[in-house]
N, C-alpha and C. Protein backbone atom coordinates (compact mmCIF):
# COMPACT_ATOMS: atom_id res chain seq x y z
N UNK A 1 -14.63 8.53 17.69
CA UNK A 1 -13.40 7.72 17.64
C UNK A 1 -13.72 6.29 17.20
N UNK A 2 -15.07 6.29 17.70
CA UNK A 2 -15.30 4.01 17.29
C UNK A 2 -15.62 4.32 15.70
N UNK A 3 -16.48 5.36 15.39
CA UNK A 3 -15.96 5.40 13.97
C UNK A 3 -15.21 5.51 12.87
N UNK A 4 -14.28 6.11 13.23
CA UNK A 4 -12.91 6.20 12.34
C UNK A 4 -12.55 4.82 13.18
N UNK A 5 -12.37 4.26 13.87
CA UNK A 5 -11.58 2.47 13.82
C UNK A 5 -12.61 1.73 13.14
N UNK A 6 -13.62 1.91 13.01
CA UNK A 6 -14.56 0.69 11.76
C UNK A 6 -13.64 1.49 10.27
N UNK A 7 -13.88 2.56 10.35
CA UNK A 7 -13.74 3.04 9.18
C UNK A 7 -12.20 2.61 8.47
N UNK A 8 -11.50 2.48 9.29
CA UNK A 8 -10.13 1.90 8.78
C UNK A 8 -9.86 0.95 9.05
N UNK A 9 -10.76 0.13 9.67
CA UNK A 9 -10.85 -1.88 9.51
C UNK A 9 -11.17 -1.96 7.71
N UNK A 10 -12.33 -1.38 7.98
CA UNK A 10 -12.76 -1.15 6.33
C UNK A 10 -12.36 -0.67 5.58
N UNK A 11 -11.40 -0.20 5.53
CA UNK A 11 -9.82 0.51 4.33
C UNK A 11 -9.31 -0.71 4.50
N UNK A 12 -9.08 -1.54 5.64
CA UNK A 12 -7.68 -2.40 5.65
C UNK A 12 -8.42 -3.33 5.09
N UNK A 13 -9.55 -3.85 5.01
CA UNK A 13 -10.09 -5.04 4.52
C UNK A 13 -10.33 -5.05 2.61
N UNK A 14 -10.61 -3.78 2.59
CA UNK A 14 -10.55 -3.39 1.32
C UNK A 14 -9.18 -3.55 0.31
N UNK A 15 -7.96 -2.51 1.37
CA UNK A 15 -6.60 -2.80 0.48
C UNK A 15 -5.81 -3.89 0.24
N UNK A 16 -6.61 -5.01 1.14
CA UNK A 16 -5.87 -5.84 1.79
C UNK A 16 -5.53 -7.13 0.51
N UNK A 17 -6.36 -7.47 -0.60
CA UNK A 17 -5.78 -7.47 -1.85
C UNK A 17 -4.87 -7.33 -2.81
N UNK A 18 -4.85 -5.62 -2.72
CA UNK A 18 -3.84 -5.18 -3.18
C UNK A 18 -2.63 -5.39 -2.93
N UNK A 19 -2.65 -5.10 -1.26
CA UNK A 19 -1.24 -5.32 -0.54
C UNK A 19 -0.72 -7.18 -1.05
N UNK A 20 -1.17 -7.92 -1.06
CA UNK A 20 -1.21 -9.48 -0.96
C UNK A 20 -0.63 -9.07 -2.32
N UNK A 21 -1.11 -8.89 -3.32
CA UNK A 21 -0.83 -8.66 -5.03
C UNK A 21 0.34 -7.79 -5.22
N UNK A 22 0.68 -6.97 -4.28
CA UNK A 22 2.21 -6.16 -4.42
C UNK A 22 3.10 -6.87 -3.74
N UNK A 23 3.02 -7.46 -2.46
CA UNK A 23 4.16 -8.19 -2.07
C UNK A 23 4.31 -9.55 -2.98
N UNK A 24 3.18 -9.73 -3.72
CA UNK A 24 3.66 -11.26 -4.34
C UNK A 24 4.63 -10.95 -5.39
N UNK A 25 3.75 -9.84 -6.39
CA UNK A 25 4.55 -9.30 -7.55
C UNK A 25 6.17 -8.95 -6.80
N UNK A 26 6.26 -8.45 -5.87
CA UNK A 26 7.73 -8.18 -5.15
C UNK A 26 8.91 -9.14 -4.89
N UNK A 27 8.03 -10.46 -4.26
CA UNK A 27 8.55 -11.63 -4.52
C UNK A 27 9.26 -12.47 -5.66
N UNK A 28 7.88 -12.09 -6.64
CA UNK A 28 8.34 -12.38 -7.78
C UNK A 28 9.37 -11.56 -8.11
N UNK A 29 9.40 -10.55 -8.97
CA UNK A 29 10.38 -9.83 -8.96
C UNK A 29 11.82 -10.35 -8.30
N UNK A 30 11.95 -10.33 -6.82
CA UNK A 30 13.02 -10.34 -6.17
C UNK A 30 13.46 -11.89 -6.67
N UNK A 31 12.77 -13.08 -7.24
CA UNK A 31 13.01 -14.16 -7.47
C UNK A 31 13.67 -14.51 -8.87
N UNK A 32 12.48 -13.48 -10.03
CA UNK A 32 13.50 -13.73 -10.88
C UNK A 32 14.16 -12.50 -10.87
């Protein structure tokens, strides 16, 4: 179990880019 919770700290730290880069683009979007 303590491994699968590192293991998906380390997904979230990884996607966590992406996510930042889709809500901005979303923003944008919703702005213009």
């Amino acid at each position: 179990m303590e491994g699968f919770q590192q293991l998906l700290i380390a997904y979230l730290e990884a996607a966590k880019p992406y996510a930042i880069g889709f809500a901005a683009g979303l923003v944008a979007g919703w702005l213009l």
